[in-house]
Protein backbone atom coordinates (compact mmCIF):
# COMPACT_ATOMS: atom_id res chain seq x y z
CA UNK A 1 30.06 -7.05 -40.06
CA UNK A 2 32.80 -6.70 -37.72
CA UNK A 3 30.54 -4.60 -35.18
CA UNK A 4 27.90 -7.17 -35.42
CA UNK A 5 30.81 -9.98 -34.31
CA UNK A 6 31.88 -7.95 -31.36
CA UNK A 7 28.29 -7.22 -30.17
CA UNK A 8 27.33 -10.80 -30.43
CA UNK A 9 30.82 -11.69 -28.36
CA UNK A 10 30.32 -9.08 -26.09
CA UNK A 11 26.78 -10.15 -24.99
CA UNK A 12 27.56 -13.82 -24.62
CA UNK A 13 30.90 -13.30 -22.75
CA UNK A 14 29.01 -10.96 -20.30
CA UNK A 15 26.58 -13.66 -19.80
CA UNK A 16 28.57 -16.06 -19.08
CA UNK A 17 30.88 -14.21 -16.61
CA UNK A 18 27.26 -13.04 -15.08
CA UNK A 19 26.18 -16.47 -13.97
CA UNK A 20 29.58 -17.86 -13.15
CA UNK A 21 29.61 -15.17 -10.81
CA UNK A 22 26.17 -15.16 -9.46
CA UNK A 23 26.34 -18.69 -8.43
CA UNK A 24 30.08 -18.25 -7.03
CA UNK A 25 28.35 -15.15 -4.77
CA UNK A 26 25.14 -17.50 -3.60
CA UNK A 27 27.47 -20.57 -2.39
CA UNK A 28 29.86 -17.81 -0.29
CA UNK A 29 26.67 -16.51 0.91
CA UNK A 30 24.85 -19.64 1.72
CA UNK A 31 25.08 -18.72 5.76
CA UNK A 32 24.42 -15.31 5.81
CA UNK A 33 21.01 -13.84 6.21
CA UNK A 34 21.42 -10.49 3.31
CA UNK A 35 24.10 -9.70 0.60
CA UNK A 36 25.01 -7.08 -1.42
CA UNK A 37 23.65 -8.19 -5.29
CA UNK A 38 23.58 -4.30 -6.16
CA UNK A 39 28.10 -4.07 -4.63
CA UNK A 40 28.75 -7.06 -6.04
CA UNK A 41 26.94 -6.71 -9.64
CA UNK A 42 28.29 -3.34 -9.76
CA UNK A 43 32.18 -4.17 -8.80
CA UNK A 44 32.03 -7.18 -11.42
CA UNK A 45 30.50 -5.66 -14.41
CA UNK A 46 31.94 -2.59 -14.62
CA UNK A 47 35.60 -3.61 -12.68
CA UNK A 48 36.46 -6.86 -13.99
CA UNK A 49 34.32 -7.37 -17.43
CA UNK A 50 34.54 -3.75 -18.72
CA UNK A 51 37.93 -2.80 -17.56
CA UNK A 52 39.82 -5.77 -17.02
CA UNK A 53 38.74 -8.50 -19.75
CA UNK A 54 36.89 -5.86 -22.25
CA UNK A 55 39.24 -2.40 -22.83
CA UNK A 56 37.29 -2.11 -25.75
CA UNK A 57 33.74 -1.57 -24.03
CA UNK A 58 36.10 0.62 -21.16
CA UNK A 59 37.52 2.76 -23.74
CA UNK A 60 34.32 3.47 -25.25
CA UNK A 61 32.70 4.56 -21.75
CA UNK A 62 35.79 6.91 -21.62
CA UNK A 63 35.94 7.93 -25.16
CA UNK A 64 31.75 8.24 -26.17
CA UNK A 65 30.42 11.21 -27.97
CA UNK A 66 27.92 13.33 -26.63
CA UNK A 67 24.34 11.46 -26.46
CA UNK A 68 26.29 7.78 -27.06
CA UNK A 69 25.01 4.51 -25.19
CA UNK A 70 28.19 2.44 -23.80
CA UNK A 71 27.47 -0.22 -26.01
CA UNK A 72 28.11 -3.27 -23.29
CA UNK A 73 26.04 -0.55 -20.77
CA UNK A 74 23.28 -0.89 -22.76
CA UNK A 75 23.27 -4.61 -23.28
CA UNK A 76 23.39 -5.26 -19.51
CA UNK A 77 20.70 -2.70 -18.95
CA UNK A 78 18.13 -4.93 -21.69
CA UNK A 79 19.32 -8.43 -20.18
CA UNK A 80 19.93 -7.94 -16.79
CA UNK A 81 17.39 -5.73 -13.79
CA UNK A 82 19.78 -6.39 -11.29
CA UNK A 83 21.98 -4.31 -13.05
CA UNK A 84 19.62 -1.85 -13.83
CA UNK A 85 19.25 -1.85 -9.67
CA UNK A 86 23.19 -1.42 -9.33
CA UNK A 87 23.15 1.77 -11.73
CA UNK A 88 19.98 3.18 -10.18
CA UNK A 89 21.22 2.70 -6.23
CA UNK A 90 25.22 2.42 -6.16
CA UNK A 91 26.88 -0.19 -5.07
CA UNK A 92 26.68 -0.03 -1.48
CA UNK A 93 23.21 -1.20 -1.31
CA UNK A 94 22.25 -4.21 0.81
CA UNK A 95 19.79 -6.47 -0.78
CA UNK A 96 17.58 -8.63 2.14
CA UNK A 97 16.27 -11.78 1.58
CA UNK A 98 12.82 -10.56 1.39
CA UNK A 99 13.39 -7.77 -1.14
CA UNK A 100 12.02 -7.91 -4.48
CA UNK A 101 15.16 -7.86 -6.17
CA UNK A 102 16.26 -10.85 -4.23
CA UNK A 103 13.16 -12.50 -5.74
CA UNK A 104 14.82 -10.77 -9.24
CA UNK A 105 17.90 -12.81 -8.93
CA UNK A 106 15.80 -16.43 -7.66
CA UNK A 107 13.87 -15.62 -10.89
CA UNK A 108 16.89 -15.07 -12.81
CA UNK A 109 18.14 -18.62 -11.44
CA UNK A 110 14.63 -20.22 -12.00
CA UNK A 111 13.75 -20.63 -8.35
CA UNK A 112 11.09 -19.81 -6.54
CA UNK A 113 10.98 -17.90 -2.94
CA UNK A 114 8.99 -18.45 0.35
CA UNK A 115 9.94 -15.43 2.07
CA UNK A 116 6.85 -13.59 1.16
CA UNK A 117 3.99 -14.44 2.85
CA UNK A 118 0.42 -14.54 0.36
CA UNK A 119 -3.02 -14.08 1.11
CA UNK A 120 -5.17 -16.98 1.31
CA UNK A 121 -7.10 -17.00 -2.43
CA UNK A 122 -10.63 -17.70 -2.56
CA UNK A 123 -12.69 -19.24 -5.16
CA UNK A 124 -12.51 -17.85 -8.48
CA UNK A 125 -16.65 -18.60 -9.49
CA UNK A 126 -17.79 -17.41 -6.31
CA UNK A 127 -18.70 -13.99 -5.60
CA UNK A 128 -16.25 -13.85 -2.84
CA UNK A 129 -13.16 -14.65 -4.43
CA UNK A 130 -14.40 -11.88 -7.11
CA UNK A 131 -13.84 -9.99 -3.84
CA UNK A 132 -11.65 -12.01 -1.89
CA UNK A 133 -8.29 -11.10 -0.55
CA UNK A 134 -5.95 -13.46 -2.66
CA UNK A 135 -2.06 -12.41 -2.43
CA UNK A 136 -1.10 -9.11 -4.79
CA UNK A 137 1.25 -9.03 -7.15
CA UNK A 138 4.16 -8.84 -5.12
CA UNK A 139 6.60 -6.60 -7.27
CA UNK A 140 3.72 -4.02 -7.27
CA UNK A 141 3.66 -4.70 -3.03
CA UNK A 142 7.91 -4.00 -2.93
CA UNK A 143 7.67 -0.90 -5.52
CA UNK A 144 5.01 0.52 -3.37
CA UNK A 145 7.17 -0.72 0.01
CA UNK A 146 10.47 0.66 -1.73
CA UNK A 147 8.31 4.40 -2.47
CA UNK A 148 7.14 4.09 0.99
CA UNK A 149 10.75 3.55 2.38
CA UNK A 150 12.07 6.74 0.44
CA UNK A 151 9.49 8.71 1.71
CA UNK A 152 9.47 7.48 4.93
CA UNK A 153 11.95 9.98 6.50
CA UNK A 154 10.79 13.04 4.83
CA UNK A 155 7.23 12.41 6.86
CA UNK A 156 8.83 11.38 9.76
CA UNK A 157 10.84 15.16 9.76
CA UNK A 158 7.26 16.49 8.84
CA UNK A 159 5.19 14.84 11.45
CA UNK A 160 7.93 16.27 14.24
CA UNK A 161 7.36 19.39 12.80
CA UNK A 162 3.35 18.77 13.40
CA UNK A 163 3.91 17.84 17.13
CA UNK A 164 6.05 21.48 17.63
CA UNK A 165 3.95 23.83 15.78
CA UNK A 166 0.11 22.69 17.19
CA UNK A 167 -1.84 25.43 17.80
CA UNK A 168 -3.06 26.25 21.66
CA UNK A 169 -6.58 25.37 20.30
CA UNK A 170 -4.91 21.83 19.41
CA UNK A 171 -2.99 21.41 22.56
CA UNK A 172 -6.33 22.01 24.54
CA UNK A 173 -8.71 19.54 22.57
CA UNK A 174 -6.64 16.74 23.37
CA UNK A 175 -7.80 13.11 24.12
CA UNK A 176 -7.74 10.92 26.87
CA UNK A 177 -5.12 8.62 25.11
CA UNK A 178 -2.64 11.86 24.91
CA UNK A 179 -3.63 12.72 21.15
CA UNK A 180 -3.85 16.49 19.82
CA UNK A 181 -5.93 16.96 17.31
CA UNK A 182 -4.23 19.25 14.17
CA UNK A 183 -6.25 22.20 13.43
CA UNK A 184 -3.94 23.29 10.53
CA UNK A 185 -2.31 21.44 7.55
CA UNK A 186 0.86 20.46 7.68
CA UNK A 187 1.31 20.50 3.76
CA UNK A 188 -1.39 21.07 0.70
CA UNK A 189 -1.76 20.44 -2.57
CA UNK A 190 -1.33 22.43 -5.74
CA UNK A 191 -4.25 20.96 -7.62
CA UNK A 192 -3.50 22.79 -11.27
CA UNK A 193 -0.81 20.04 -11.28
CA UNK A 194 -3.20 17.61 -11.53
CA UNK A 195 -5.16 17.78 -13.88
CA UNK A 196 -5.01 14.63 -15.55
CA UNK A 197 -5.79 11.16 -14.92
CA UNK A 198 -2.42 10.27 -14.96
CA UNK A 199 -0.84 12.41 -12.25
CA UNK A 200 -3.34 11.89 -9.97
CA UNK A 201 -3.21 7.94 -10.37
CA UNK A 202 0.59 8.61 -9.72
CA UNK A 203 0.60 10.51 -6.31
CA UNK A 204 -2.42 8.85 -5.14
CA UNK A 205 -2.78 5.24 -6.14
CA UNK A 206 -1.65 1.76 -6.75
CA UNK A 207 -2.92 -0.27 -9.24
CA UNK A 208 -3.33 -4.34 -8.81
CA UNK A 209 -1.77 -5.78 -11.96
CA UNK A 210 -5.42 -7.60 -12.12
CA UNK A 211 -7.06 -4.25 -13.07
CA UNK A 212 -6.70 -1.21 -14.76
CA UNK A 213 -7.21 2.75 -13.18
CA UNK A 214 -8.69 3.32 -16.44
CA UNK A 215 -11.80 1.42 -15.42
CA UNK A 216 -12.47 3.98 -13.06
CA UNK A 217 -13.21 7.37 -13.41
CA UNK A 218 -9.70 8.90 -11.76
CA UNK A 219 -10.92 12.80 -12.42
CA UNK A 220 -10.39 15.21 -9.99
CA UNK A 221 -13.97 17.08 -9.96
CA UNK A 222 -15.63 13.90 -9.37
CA UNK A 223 -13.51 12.97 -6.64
CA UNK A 224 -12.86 16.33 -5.00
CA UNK A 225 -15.64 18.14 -4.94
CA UNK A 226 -18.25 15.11 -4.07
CA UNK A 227 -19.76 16.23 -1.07
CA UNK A 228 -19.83 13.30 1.94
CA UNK A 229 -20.98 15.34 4.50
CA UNK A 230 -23.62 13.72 7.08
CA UNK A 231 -25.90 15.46 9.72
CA UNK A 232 -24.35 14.28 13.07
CA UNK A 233 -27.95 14.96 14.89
CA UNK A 234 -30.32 12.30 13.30
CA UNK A 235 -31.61 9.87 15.50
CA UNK A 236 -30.13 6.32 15.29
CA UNK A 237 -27.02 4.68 14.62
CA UNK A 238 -24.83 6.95 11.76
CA UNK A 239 -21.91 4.62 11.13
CA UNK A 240 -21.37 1.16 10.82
CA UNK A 241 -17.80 -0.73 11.99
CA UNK A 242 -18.03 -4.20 11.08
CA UNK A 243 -15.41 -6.57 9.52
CA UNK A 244 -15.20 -9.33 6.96
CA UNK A 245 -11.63 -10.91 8.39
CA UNK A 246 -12.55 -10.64 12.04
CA UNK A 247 -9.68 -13.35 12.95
CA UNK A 248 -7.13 -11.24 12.05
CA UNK A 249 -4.84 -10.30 14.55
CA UNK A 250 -1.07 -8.43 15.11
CA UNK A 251 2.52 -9.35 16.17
CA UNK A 252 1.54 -9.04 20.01
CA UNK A 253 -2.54 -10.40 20.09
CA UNK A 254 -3.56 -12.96 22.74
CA UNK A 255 -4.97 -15.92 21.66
CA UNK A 256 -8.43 -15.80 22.47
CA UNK A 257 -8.19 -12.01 23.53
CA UNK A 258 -10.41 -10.30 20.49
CA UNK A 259 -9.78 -6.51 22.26
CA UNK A 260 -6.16 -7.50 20.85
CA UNK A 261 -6.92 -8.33 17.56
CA UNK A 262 -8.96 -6.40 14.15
CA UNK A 263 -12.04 -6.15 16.74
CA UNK A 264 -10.33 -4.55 19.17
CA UNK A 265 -9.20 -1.86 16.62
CA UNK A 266 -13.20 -1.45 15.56
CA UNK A 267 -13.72 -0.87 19.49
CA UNK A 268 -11.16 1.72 19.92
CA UNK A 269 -12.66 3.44 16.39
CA UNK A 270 -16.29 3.55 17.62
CA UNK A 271 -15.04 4.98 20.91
CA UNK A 272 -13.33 8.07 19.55
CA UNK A 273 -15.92 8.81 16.69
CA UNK A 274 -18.35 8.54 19.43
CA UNK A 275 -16.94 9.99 22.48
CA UNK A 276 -14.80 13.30 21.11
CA UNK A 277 -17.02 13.58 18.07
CA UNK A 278 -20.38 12.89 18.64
CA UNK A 279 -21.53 10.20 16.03
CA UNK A 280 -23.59 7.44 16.77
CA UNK A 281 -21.63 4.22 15.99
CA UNK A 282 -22.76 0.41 15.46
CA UNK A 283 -19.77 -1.58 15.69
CA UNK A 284 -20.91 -5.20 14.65
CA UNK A 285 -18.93 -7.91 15.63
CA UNK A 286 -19.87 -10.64 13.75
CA UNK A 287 -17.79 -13.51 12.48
CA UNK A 288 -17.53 -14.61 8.88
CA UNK A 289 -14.18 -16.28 8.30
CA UNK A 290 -13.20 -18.49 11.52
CA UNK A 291 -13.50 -21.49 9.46
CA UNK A 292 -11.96 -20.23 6.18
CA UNK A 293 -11.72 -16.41 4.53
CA UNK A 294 -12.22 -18.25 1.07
CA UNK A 295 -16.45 -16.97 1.53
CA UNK A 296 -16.49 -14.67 3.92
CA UNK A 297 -17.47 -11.91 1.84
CA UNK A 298 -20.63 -13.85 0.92
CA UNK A 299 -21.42 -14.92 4.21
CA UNK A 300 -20.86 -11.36 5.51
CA UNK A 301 -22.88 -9.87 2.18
CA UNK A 302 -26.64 -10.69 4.02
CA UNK A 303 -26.22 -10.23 7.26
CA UNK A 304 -24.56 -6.67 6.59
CA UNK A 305 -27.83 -5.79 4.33
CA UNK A 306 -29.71 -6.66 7.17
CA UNK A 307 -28.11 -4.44 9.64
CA UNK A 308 -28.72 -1.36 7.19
CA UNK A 309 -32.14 -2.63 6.29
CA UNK A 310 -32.79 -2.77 10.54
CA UNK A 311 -31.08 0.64 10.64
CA UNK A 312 -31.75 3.47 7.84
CA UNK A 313 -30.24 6.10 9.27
CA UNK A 314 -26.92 4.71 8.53
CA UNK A 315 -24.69 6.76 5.96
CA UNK A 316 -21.16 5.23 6.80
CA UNK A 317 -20.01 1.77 6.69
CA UNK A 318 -16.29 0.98 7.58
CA UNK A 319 -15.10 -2.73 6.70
CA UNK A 320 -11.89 -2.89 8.90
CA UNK A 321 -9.37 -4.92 8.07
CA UNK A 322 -5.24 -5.26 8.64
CA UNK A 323 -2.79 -5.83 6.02
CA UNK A 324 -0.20 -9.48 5.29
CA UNK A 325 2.98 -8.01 4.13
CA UNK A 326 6.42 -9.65 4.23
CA UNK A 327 7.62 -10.55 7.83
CA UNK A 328 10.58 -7.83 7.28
CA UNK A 329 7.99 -4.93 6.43
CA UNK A 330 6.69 -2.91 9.21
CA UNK A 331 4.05 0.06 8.23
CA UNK A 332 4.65 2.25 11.08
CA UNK A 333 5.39 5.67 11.62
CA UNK A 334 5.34 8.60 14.55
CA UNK A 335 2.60 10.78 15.53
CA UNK A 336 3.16 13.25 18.15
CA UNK A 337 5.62 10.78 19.76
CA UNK A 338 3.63 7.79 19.37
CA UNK A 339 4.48 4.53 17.06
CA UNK A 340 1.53 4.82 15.00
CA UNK A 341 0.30 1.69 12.14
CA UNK A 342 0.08 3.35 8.65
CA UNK A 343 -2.99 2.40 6.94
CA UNK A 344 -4.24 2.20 3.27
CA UNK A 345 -7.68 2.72 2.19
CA UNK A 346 -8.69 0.35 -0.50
CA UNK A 347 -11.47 0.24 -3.80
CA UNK A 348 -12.65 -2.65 -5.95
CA UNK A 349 -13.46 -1.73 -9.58
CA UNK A 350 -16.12 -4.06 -10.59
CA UNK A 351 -13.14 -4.62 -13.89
CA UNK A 352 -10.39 -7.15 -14.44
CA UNK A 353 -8.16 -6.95 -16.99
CA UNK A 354 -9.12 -10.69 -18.09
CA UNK A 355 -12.92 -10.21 -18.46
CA UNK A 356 -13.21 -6.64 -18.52
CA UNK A 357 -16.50 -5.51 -16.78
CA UNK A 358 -17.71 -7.44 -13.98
CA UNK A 359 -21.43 -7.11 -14.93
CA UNK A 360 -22.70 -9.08 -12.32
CA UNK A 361 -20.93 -7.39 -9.76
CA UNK A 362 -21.68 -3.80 -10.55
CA UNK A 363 -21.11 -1.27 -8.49
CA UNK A 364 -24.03 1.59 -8.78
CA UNK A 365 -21.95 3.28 -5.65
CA UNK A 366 -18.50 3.25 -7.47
CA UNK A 367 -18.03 7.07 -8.14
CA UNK A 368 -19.43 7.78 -4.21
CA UNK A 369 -17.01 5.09 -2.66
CA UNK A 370 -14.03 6.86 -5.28
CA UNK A 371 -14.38 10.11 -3.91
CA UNK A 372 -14.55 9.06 -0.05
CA UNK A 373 -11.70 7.16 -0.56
CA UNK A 374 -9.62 9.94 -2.33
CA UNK A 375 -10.99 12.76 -0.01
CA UNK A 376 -10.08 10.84 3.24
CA UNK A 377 -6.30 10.23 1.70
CA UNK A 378 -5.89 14.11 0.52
CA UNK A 379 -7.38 14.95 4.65
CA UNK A 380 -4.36 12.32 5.74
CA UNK A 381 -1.53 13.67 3.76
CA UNK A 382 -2.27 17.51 4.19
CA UNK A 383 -2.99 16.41 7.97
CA UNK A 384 -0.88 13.85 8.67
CA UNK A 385 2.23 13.66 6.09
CA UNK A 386 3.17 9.86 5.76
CA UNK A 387 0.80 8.23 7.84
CA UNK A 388 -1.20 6.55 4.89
CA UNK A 389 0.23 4.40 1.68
CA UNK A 390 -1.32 5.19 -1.66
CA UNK A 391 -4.79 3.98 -2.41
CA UNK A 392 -5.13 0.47 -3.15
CA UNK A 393 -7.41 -0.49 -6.53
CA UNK A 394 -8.17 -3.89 -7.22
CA UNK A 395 -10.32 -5.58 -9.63
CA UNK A 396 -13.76 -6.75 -7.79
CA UNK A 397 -16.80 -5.30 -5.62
CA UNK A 398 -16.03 -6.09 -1.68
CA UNK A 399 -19.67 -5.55 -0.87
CA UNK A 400 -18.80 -1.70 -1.49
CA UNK A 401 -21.87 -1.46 -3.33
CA UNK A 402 -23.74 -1.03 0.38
CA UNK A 403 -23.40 2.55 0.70
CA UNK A 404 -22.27 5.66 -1.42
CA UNK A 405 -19.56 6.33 2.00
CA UNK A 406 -18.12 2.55 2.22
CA UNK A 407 -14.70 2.77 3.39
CA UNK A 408 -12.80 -0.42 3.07
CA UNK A 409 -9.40 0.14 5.43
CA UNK A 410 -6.33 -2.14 5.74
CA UNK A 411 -4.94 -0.84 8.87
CA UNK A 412 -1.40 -2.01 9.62
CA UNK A 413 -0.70 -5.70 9.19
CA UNK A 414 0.33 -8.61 11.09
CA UNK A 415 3.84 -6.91 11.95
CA UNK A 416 2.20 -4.24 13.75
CA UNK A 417 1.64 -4.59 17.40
CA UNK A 418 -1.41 -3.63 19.12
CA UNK A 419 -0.57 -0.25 20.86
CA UNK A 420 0.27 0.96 16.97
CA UNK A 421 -3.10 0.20 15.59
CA UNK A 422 -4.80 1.40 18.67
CA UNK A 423 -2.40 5.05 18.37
CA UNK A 424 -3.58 4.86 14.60
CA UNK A 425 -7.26 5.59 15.30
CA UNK A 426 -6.89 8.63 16.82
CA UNK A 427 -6.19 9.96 13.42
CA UNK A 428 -8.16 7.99 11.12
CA UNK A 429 -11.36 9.45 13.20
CA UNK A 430 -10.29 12.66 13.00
CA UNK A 431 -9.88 12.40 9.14
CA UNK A 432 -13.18 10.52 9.28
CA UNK A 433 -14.90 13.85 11.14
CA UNK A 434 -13.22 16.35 8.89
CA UNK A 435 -14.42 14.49 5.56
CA UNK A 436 -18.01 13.78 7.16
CA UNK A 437 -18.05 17.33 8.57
CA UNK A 438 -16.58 19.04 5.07
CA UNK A 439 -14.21 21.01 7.01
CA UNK A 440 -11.37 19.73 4.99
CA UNK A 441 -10.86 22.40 2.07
């Protein structure tokens, strides 16, 4: 009985002191532009609540058995995920404004932020909201940033090690915008350790909370050993560069200058897969969302069926797109001594976890598009460590259902500028050629 007393005064005590405290620490803090939730949460919980106004909770942390949760520990740990942030990270970590564990403690307070800028939504019983770009979840979008972070300068000490160690075969098939291609991985994967669906959905993907990876067939046969290879020497146009969000532009477009915005990316792409590797490329520049994105995947759906009915001897179509991520976030790294925009490539599953499958959106492509997807990732990371975040998987079709090789690419966002996105091409065509080419594995 007496246990159960203490427990119930411990947990309402620690709430308390918790709230008093939180709003003490957002009035002192009401000018600055970041604080430190994960110092201060850390210094108060376990300085003045466990060892200061609870011994009793202190002298069980000091005095536990082997295997023994600290009883108030594991109360705060249930109640309270800024406090599971202080354990994780120490208390020296600063939390910005537009971090998702500032958006924990406005949650916690029953507020709401601004700081993260959403996707326009589109219609939910159209056919282009079923494939529209409406804002992702956005703790999934700051896990996946806060992964990226920690990873960030492992690849960046890999990719110096690329520019060192290129062969004299690399150094002598440069390009005309200063880029060496790399003729040898830079890392490569041990694929008996992943053999499940699980691992691979782990190292390779991110799932929108609006689907599930189990609607898709994550095995590794299917998407490794698919082969996407195309004959470079048929007559007629090979790929097709077009995009659905042609408005969208970076931190440094013109107004009115398209070369400076998405379009201007799909003319640097069709240059390099054309001029160092030989393809034939239709870049199509058409417009679909200048008066609102909320249809532009149906308004781009016909006109892009018309293109490949015009032009069979198409086997690739690229929808290029860029990325909205919080104004603080910039998805950049260094290639061969050039700020370069990461990218992500990106797959709609025809499945939602609210209605299950999408019947009249199937995808009879779904397994092709998989596989590209995957293969062009694996060529990236073994190629180009940290240049690419995880696939993205989301629930609906995005006209993938065009082509078995449809490559849907978010390259950069709206915080990159426009030499990044331009530096990033270089490599995406190169993993482009080595996946179309099969000289990956």
């Amino acid at each position: 009985m007496w246990k159960k007393f203490i427990r119930k005064g411990i947990f309402v005590f620690l709430i308390v002191v918790l709230v008093w405290n939180i709003t003490a620490v957002e009035k002192k803090e009401t000018e600055k532009n970041s604080f430190s939730i994960a110092n201060y949460l850390a210094e108060n919980i376990q300085t003045k609540v466990m060892e200061t106004v609870l011994p009793f909770a202190s002298f069980q942390t000091e005095d536990k058995k082997d295997g023994q949760e600290n009883l108030l520990e594991t109360m705060a740990l249930q109640q309270m995920p800024l406090f599971v942030y202080a354990k994780e990270h120490g208390a020296n970590e600063e939390i910005v404004e537009d971090s998702y564990f500032y958006e924990l403690l406005l949650e916690e307070q029953g507020q709401q932020s601004s700081t993260v800028n959403a996707q326009p939504t589109e219609d939910e019983n159209t056919d282009d909201i079923l494939a529209g770009m409406e804002a992702e979840n956005a703790a999934a979008k700051e896990e996946f940033a806060e992964i990226e972070s920690e990873q960030e300068e492992t690849a960046a000490e890999e990719q110096n090690e690329v520019s060192g160690e290129l062969t004299n075969e690399a150094v002598n098939m440069q390009s005309g915008t200063g880029f060496q291609k790399v003729m040898e991985k830079q890392r490569e994967y041990d694929w008996n350790l992943f053999s499940d669906s699980e691992s691979l959905v782990k190292e390779f993907y991110a799932v929108d909370s609006t689907t599930s990876a189990a609607a898709a067939d994550i095995n590794l046969d299917n998407l490794l050993k698919k082969d996407l290879s195309i004959n470079k020497n048929t007559e007629g146009y090979q790929i097709l560069i077009f995009h659905t969000h042609s408005q969208e532009g970076f931190a440094d477009s013109v107004p009115g200058d398209d070369s400076t915005t998405i379009v201007g990316a799909g003319d640097r792409l069709a240059e390099i897969l054309t001029d160092e590797y030989g393809y034939k490329v239709l870049h199509h520049t058409g417009e679909y969302d200048v008066e609102s994105r909320d249809d532009a995947y149906s308004k781009a759906l016909p006109a892009i069926e018309q293109i490949l009915k015009e032009n069979p001897g198409i086997q690739v179509v690229i929808d290029l797109h860029r990325d909205e991520v919080a104004e603080g976030t910039k998805l950049v790294t260094e290639i061969q001594g050039r700020p370069t925009a990461k990218f992500m490539f990106f797959n709609g599953l025809s499945y939602t976890n609210r209605t299950g499958k999408i019947d009249y959106l199937l995808n009879e492509n779904l397994d092709s598009n998989l596989a590209f997807s995957f293969q062009m990732q694996v060529a990236c990371n073994e190629y180009f460590p940290g240049l690419t975040r995880r696939i993205y998987l989301k629930g609906y079709r995005y006209n993938m259902h065009l082509k078995e090789r449809f490559l849907l690419v978010e390259l950069g966002a709206q915080t990159n500028t426009v030499e990044e996105i331009k530096n990033a091409c270089d490599p995406l065509a190169q993993t482009l050629d080595m996946v179309l080419s099969d000289m990956v594995y």
